[in-house]
PDB file of N, CA and C in Angstrom:
ATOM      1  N   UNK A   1     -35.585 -38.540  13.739  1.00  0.00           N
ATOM      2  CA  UNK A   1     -35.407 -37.401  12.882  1.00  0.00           C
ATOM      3  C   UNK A   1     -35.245 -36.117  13.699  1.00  0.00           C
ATOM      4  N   UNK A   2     -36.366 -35.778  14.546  1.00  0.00           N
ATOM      5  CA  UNK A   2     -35.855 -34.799  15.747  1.00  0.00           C
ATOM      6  C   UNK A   2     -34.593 -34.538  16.260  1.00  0.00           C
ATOM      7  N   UNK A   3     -33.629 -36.074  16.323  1.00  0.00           N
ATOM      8  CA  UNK A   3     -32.781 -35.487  17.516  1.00  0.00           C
ATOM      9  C   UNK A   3     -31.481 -35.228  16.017  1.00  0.00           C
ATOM     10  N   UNK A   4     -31.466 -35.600  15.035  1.00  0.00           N
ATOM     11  CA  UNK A   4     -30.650 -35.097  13.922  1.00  0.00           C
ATOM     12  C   UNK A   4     -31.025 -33.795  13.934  1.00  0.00           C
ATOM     13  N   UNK A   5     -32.152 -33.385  13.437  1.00  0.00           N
ATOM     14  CA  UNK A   5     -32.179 -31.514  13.501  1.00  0.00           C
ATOM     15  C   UNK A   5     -32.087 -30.890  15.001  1.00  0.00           C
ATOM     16  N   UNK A   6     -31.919 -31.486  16.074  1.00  0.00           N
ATOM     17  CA  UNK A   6     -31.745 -30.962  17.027  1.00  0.00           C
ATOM     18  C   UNK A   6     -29.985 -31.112  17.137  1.00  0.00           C
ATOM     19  N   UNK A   7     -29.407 -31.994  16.889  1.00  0.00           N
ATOM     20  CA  UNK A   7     -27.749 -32.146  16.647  1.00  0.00           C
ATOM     21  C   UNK A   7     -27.253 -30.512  15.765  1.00  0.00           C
ATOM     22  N   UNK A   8     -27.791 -30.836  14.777  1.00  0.00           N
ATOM     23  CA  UNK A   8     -27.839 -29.742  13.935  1.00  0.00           C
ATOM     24  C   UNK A   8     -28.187 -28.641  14.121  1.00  0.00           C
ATOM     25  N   UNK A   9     -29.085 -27.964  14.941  1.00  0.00           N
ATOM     26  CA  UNK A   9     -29.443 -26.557  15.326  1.00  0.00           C
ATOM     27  C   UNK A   9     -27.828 -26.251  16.017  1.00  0.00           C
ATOM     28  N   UNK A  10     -27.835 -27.089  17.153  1.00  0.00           N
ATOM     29  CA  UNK A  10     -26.695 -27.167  18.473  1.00  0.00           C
ATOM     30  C   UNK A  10     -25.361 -26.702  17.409  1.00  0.00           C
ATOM     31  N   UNK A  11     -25.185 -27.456  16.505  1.00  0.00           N
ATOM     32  CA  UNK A  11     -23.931 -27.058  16.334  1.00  0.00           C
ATOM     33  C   UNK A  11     -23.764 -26.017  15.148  1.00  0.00           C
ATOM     34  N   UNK A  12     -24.974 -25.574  14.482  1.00  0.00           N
ATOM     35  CA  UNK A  12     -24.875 -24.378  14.035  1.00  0.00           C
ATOM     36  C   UNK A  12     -25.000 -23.132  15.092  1.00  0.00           C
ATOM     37  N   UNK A  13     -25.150 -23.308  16.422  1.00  0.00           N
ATOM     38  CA  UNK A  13     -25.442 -22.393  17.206  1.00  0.00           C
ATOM     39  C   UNK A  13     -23.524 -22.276  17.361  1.00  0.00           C
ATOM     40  N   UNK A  14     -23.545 -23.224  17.833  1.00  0.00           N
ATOM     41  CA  UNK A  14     -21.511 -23.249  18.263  1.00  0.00           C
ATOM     42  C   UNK A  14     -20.848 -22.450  16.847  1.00  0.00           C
ATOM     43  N   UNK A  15     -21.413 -22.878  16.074  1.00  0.00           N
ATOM     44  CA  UNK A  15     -20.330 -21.910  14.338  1.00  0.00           C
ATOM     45  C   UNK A  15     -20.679 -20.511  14.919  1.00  0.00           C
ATOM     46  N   UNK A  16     -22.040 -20.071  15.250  1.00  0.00           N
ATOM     47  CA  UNK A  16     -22.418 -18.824  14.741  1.00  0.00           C
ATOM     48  C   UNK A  16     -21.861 -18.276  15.977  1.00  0.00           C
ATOM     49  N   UNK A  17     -21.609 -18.694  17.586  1.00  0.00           N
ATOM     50  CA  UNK A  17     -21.098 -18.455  18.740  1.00  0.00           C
ATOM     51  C   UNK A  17     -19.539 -17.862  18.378  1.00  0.00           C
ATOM     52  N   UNK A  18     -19.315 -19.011  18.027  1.00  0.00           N
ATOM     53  CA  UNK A  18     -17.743 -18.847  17.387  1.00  0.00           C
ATOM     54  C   UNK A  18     -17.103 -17.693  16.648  1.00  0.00           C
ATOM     55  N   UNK A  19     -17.794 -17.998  15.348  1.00  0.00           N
ATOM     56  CA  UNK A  19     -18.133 -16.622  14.557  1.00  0.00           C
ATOM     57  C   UNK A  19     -17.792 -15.216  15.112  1.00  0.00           C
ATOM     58  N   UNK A  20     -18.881 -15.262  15.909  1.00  0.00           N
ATOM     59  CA  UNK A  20     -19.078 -13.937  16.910  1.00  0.00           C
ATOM     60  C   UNK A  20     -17.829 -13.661  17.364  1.00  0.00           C
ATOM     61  N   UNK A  21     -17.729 -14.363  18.634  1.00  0.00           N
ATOM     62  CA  UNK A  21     -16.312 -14.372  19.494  1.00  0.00           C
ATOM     63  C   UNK A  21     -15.154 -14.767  18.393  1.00  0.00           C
ATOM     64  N   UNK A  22     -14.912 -14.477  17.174  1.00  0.00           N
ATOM     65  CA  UNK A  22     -13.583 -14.363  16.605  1.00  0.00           C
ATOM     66  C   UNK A  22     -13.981 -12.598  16.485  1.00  0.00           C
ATOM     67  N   UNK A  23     -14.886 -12.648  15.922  1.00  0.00           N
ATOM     68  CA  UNK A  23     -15.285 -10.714  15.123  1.00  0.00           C
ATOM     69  C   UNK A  23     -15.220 -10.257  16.630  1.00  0.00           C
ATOM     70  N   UNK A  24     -15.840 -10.414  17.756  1.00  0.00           N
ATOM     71  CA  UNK A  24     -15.086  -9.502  19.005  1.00  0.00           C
ATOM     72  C   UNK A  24     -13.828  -9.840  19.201  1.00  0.00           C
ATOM     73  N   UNK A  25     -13.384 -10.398  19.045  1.00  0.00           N
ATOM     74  CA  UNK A  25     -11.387 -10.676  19.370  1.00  0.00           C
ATOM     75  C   UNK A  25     -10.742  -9.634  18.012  1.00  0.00           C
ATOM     76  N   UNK A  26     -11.354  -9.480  17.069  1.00  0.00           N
ATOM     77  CA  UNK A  26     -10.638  -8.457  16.010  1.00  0.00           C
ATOM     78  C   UNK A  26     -10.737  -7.618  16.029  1.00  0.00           C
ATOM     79  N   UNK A  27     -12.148  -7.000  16.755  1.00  0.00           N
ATOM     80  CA  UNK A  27     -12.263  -5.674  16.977  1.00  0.00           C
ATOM     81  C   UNK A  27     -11.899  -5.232  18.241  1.00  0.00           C
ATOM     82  N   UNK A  28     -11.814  -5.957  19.122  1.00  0.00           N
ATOM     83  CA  UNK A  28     -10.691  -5.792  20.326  1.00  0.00           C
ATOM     84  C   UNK A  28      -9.272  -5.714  20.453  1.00  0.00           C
ATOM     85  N   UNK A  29      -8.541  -6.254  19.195  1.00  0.00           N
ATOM     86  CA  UNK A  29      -7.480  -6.180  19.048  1.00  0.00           C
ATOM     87  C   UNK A  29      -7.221  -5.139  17.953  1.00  0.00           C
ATOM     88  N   UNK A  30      -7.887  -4.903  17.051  1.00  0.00           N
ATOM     89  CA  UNK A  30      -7.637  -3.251  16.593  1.00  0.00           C
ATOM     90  C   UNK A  30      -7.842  -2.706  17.274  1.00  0.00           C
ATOM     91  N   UNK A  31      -8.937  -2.364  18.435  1.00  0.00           N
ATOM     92  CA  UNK A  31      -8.997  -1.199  18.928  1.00  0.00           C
ATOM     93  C   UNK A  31      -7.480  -1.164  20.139  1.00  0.00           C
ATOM     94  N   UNK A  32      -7.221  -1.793  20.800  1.00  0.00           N
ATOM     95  CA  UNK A  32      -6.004  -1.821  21.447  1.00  0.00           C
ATOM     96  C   UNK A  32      -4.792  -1.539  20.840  1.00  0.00           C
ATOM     97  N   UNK A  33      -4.462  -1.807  19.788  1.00  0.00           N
ATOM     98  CA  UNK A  33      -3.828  -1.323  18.662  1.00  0.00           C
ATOM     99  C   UNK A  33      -2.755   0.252  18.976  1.00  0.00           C
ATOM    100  N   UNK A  34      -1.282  -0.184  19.534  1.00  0.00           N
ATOM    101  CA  UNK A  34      -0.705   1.149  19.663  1.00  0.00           C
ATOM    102  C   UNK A  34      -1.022   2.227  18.994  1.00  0.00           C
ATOM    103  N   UNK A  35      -1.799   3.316  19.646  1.00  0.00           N
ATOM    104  CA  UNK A  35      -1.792   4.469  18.379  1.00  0.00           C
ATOM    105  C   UNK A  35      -0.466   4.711  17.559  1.00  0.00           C
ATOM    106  N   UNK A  36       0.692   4.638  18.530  1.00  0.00           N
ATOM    107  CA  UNK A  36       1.808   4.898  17.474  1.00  0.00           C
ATOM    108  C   UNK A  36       2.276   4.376  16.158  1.00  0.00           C
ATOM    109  N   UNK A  37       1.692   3.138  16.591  1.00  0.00           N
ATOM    110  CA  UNK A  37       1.904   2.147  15.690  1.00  0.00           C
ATOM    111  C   UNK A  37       1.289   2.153  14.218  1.00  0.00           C
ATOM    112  N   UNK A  38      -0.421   2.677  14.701  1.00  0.00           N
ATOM    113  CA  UNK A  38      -1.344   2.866  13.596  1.00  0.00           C
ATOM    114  C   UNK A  38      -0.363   4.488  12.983  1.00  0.00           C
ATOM    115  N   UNK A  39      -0.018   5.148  13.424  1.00  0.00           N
ATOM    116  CA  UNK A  39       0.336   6.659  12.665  1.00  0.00           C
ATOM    117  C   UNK A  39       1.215   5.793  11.823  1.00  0.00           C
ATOM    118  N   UNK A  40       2.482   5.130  12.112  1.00  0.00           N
ATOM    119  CA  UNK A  40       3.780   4.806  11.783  1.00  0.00           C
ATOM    120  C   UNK A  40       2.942   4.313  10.193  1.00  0.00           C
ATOM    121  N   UNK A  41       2.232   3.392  10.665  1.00  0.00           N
ATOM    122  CA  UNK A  41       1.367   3.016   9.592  1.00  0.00           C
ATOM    123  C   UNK A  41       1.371   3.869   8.151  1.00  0.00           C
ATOM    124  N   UNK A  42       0.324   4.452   8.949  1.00  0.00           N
ATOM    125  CA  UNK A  42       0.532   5.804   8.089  1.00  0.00           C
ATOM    126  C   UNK A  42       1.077   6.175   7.523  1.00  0.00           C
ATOM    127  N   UNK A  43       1.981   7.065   8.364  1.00  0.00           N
ATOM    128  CA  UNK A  43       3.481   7.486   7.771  1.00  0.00           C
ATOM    129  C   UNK A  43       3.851   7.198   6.336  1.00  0.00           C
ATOM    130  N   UNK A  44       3.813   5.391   6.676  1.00  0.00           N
ATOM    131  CA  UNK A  44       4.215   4.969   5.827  1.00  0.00           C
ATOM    132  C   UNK A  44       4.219   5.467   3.993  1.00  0.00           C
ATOM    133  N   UNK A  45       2.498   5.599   3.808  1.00  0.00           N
ATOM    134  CA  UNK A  45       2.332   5.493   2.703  1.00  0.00           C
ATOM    135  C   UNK A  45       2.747   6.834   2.237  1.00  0.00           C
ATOM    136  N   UNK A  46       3.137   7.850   2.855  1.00  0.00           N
ATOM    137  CA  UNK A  46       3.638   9.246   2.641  1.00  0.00           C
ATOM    138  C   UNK A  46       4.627   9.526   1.391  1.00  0.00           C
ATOM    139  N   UNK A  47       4.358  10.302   0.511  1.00  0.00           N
ATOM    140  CA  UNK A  47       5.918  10.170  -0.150  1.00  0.00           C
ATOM    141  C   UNK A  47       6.780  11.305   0.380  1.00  0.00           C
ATOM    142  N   UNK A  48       7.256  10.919   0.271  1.00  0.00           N
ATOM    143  CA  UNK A  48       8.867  12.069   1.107  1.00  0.00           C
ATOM    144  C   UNK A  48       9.489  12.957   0.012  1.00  0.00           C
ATOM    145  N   UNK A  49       9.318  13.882  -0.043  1.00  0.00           N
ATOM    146  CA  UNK A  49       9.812  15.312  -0.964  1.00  0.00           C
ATOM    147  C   UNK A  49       9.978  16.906  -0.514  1.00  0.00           C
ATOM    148  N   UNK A  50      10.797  16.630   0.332  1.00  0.00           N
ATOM    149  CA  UNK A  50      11.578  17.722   1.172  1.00  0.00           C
ATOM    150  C   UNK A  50      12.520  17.043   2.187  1.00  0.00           C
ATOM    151  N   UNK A  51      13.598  18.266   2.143  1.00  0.00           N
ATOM    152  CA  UNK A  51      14.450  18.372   3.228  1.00  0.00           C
ATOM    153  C   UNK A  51      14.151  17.858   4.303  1.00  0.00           C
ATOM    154  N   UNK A  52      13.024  18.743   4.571  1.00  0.00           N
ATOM    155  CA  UNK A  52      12.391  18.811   6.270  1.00  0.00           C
ATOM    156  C   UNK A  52      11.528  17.408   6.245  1.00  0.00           C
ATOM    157  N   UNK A  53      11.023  16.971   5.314  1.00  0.00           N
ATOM    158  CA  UNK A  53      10.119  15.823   5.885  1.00  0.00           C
ATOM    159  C   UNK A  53      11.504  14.758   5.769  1.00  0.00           C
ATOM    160  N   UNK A  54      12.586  14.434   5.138  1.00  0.00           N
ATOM    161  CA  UNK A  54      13.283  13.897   5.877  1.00  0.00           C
ATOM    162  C   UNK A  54      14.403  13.729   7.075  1.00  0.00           C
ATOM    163  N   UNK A  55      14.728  15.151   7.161  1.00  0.00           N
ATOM    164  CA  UNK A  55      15.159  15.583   8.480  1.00  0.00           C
ATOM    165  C   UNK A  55      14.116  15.043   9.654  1.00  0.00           C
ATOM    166  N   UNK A  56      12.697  15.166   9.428  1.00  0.00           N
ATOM    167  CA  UNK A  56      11.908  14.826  10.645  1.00  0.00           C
ATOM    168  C   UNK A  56      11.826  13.156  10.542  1.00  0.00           C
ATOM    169  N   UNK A  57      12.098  12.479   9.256  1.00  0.00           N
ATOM    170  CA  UNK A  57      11.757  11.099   9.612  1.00  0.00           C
ATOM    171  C   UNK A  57      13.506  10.492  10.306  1.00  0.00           C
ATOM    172  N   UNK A  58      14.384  11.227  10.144  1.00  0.00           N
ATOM    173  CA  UNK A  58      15.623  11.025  10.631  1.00  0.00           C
ATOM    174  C   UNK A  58      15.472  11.081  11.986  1.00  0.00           C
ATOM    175  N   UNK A  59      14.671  11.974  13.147  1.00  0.00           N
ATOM    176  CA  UNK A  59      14.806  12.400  13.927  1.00  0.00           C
ATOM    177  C   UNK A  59      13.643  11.072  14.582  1.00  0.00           C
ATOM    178  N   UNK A  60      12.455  11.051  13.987  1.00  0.00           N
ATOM    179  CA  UNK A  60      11.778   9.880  14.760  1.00  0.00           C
ATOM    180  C   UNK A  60      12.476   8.734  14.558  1.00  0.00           C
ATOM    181  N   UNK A  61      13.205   7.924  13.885  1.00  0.00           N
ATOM    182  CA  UNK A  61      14.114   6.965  13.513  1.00  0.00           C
ATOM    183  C   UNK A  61      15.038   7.285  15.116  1.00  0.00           C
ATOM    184  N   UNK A  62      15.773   8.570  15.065  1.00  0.00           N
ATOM    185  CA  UNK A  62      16.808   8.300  16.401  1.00  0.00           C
ATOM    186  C   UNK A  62      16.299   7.832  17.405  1.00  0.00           C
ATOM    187  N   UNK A  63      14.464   8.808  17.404  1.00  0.00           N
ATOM    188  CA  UNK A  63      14.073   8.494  18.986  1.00  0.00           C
ATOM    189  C   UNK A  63      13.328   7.121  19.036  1.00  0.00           C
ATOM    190  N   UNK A  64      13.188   6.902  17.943  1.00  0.00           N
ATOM    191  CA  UNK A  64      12.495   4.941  17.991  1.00  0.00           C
ATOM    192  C   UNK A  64      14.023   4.216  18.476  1.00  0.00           C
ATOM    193  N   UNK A  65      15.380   4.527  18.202  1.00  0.00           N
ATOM    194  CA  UNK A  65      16.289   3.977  18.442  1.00  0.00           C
ATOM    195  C   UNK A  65      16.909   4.236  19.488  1.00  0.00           C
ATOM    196  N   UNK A  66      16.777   5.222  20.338  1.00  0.00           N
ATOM    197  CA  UNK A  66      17.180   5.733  21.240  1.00  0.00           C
ATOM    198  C   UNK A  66      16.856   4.643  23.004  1.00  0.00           C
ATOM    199  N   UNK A  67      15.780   4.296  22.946  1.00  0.00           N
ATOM    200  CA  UNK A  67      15.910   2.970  24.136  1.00  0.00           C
ATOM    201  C   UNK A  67      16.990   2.125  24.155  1.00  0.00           C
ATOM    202  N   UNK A  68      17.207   1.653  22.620  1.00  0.00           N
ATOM    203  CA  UNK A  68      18.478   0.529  22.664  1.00  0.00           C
ATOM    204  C   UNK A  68      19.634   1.404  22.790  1.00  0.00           C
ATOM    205  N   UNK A  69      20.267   2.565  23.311  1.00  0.00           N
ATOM    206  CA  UNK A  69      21.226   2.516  23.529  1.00  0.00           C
ATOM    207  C   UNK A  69      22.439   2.049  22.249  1.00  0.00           C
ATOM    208  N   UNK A  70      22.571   1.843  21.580  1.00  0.00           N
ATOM    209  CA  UNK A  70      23.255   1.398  20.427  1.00  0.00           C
ATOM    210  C   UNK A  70      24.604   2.800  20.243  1.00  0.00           C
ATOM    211  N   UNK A  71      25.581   1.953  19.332  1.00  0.00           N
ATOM    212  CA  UNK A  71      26.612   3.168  18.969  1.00  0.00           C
ATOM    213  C   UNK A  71      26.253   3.410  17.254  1.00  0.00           C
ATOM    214  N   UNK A  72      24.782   3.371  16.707  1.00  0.00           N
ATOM    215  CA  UNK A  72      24.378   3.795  15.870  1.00  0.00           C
ATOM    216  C   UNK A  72      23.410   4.726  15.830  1.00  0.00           C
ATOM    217  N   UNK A  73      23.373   5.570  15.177  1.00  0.00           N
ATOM    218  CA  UNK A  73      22.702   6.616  14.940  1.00  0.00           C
ATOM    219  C   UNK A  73      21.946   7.008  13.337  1.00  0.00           C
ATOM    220  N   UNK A  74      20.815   8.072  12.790  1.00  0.00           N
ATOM    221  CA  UNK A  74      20.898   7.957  12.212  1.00  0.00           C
ATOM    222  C   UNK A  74      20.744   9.383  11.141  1.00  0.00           C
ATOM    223  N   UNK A  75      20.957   9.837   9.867  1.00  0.00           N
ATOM    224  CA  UNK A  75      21.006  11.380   9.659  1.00  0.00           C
ATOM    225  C   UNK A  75      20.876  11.818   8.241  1.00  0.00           C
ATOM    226  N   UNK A  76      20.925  12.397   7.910  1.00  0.00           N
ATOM    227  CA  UNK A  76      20.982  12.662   6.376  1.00  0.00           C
ATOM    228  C   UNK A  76      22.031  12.549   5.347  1.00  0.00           C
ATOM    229  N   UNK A  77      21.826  12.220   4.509  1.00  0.00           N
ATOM    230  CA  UNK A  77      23.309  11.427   3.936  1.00  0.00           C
ATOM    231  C   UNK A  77      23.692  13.087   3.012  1.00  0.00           C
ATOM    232  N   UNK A  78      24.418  13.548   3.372  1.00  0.00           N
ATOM    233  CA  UNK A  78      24.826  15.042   2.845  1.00  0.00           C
ATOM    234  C   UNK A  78      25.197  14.604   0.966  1.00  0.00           C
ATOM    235  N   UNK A  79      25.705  13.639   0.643  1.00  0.00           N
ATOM    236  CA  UNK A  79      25.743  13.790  -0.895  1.00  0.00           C
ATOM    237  C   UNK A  79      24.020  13.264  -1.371  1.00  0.00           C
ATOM    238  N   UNK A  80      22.809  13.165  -0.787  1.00  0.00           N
ATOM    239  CA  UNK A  80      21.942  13.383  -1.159  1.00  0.00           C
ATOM    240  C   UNK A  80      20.663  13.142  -0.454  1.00  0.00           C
ATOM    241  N   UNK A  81      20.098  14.291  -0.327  1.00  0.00           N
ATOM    242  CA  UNK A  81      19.249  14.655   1.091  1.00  0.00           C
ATOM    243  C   UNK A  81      18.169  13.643   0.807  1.00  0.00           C
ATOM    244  N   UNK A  82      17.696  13.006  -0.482  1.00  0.00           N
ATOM    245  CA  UNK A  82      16.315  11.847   0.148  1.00  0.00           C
ATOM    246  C   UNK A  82      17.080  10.543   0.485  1.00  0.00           C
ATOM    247  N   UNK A  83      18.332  10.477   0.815  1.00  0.00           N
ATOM    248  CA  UNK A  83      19.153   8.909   1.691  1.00  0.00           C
ATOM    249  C   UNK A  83      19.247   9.651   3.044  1.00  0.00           C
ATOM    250  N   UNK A  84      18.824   8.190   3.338  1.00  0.00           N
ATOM    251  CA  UNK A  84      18.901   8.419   5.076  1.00  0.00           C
ATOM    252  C   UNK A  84      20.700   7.047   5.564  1.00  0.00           C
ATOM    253  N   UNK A  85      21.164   8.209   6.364  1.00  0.00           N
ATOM    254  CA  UNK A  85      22.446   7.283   6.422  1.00  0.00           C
ATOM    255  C   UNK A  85      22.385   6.735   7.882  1.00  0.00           C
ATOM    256  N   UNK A  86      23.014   5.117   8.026  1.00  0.00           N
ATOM    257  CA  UNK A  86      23.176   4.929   9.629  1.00  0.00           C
ATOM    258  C   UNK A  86      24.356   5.416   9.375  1.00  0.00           C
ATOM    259  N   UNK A  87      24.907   5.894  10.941  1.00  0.00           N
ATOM    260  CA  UNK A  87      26.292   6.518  11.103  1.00  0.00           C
ATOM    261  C   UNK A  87      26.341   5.952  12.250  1.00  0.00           C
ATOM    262  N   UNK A  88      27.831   5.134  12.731  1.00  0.00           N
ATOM    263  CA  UNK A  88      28.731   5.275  14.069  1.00  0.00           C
ATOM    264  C   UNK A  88      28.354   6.366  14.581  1.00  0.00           C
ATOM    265  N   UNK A  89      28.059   6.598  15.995  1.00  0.00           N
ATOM    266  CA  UNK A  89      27.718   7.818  16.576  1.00  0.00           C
ATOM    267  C   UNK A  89      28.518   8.419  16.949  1.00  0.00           C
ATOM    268  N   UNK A  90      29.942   7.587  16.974  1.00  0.00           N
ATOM    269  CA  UNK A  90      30.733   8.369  18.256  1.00  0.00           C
ATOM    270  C   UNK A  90      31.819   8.746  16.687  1.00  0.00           C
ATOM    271  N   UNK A  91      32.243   8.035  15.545  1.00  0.00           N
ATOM    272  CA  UNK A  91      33.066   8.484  14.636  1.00  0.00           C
ATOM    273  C   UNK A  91      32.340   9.492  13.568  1.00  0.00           C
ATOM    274  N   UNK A  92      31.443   9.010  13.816  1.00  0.00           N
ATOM    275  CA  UNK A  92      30.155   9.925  12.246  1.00  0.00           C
ATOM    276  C   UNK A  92      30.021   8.904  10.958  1.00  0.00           C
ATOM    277  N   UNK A  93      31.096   8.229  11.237  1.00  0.00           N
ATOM    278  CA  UNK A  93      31.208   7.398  10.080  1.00  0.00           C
ATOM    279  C   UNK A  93      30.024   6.949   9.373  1.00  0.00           C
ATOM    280  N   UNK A  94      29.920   6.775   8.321  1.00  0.00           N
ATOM    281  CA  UNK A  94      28.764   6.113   7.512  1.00  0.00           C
ATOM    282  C   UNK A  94      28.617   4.826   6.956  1.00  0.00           C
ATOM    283  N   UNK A  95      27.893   3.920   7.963  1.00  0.00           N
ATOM    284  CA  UNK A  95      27.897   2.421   7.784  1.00  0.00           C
ATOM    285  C   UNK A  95      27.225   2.132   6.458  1.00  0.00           C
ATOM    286  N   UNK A  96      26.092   2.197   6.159  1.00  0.00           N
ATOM    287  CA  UNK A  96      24.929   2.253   5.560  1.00  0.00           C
ATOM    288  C   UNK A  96      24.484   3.529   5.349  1.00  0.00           C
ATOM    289  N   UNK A  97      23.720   3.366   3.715  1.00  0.00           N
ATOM    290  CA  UNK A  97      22.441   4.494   3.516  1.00  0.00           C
ATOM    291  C   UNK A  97      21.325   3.752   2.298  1.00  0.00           C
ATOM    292  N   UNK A  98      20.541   4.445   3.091  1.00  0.00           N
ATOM    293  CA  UNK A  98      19.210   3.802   2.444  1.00  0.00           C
ATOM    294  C   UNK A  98      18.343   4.979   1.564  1.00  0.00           C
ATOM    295  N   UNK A  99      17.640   4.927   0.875  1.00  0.00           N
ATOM    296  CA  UNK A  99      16.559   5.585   0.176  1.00  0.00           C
ATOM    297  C   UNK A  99      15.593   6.381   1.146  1.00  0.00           C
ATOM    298  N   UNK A 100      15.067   7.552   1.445  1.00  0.00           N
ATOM    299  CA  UNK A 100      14.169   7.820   2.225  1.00  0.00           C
ATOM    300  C   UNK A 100      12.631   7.390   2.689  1.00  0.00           C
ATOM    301  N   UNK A 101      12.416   6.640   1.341  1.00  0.00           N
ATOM    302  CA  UNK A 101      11.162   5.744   1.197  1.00  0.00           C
ATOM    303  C   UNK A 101      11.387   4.706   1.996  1.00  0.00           C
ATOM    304  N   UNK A 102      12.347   4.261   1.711  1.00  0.00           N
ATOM    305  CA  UNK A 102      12.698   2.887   2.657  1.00  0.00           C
ATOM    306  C   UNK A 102      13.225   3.003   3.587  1.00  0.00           C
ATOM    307  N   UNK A 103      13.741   4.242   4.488  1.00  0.00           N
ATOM    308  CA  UNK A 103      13.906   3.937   5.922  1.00  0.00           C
ATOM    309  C   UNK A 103      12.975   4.390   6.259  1.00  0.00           C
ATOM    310  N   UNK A 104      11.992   4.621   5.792  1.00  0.00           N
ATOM    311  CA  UNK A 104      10.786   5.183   6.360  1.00  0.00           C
ATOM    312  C   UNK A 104       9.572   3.762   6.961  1.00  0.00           C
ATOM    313  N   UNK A 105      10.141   3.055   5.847  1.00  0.00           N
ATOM    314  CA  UNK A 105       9.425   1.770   5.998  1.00  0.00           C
ATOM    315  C   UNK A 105       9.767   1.167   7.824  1.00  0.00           C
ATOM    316  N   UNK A 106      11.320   1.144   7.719  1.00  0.00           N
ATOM    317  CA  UNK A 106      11.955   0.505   9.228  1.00  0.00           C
ATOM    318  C   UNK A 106      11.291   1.349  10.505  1.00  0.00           C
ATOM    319  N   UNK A 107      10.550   2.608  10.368  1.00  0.00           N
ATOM    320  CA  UNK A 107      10.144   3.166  11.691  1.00  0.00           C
ATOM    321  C   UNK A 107       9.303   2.471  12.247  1.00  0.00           C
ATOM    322  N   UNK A 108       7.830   1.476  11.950  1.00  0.00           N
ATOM    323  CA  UNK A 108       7.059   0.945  12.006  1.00  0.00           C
ATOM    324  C   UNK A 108       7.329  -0.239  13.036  1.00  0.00           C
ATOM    325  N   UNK A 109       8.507  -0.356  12.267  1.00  0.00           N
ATOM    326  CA  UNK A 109       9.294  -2.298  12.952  1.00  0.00           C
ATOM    327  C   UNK A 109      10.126  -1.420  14.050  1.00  0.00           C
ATOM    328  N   UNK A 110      11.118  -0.963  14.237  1.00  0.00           N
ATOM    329  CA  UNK A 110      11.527  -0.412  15.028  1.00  0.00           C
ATOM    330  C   UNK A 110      10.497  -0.163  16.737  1.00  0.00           C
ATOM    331  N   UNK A 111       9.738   0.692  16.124  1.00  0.00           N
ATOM    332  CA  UNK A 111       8.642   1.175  17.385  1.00  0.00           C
ATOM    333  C   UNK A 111       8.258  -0.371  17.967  1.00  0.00           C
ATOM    334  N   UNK A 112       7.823  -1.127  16.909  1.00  0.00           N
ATOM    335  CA  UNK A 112       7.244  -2.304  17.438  1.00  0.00           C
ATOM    336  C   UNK A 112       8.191  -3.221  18.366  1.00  0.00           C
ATOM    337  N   UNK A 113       9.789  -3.240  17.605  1.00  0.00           N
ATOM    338  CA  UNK A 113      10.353  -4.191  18.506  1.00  0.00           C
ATOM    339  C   UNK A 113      10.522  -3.431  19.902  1.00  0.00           C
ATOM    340  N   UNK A 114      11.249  -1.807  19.882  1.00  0.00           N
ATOM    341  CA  UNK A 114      11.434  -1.448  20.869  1.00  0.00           C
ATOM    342  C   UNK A 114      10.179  -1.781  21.730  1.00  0.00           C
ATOM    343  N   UNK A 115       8.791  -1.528  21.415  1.00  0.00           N
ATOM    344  CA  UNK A 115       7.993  -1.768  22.143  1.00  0.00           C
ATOM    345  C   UNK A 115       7.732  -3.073  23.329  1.00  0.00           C
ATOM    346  N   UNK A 116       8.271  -4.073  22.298  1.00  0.00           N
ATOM    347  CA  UNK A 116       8.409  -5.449  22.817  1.00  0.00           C
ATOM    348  C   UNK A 116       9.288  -5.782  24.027  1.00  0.00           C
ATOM    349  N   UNK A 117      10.710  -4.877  23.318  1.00  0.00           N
ATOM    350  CA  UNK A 117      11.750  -4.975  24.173  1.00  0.00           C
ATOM    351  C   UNK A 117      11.702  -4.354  25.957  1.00  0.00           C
ATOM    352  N   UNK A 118      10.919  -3.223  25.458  1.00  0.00           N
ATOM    353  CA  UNK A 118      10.709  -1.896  26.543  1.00  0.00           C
ATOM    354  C   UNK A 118       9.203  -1.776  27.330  1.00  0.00           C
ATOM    355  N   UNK A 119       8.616  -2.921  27.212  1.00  0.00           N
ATOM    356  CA  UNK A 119       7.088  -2.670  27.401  1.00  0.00           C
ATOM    357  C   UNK A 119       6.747  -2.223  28.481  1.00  0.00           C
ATOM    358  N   UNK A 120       6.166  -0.426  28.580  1.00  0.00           N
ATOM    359  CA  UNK A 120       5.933  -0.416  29.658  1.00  0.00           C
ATOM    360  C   UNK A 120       4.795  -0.391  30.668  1.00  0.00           C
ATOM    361  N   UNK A 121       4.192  -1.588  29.881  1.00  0.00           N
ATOM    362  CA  UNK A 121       2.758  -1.581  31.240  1.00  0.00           C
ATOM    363  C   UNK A 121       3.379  -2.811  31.882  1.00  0.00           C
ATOM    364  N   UNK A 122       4.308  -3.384  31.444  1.00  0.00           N
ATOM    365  CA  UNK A 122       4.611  -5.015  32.032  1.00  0.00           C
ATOM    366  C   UNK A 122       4.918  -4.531  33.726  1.00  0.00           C
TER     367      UNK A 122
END
């Protein structure tokens, strides 16, 4: 009977070990957590109702895009300032336009892939 509750202590010790060392791996990995990443976050839930707050999410959009080098760009869609338009950079042309809510969403993913792509502690 001993060595059953002694089986049993042992491997409730390993759950509760375990346990532990998952809750430090989560709070180690939030805290490492790009700050940029957590703002973008943020950002997110913002609602957008001005000019200027989408002029400025146009402008972090270029510079999240700006590592890749791309012949896209991106700007305010002049027949209506809460669309955000991609444009050909070099014609102006207007490929795409999106809602300001929703390219607001793509800054988040953006930062992240560039991040991936561009990492620079590697």
């Amino acid at each position: 009977m001993d060595g059953i509750a002694n089986v049993a202590r042992q491997q409730q010790a390993q759950v509760q070990t375990s346990d532990s060392q998952n809750d430090r791996a989560r709070e180690i990995q939030a805290q490492s957590q790009p700050k940029d990443l957590v703002e973008a976050t943020q950002e997110k839930s913002t609602k957008i109702d001005s000019k200027e707050q989408v002029e400025n999410l146009v402008k972090k959009l270029n510079d999240a895009l700006a590592p890749m080098r791309t012949d896209l760009s991106f700007g305010v869609d002049m027949d209506d300032i809460f669309y955000v338009a991609v444009n050909e950079a070099k014609t102006n042309k207007m490929i795409r336009r999106f809602p300001a809510e929703q390219a607001q969403d793509f800054l988040p993913k953006m930062k992240e892939v560039t991040g991936m792509l561009f990492d620079t502690k590697g």
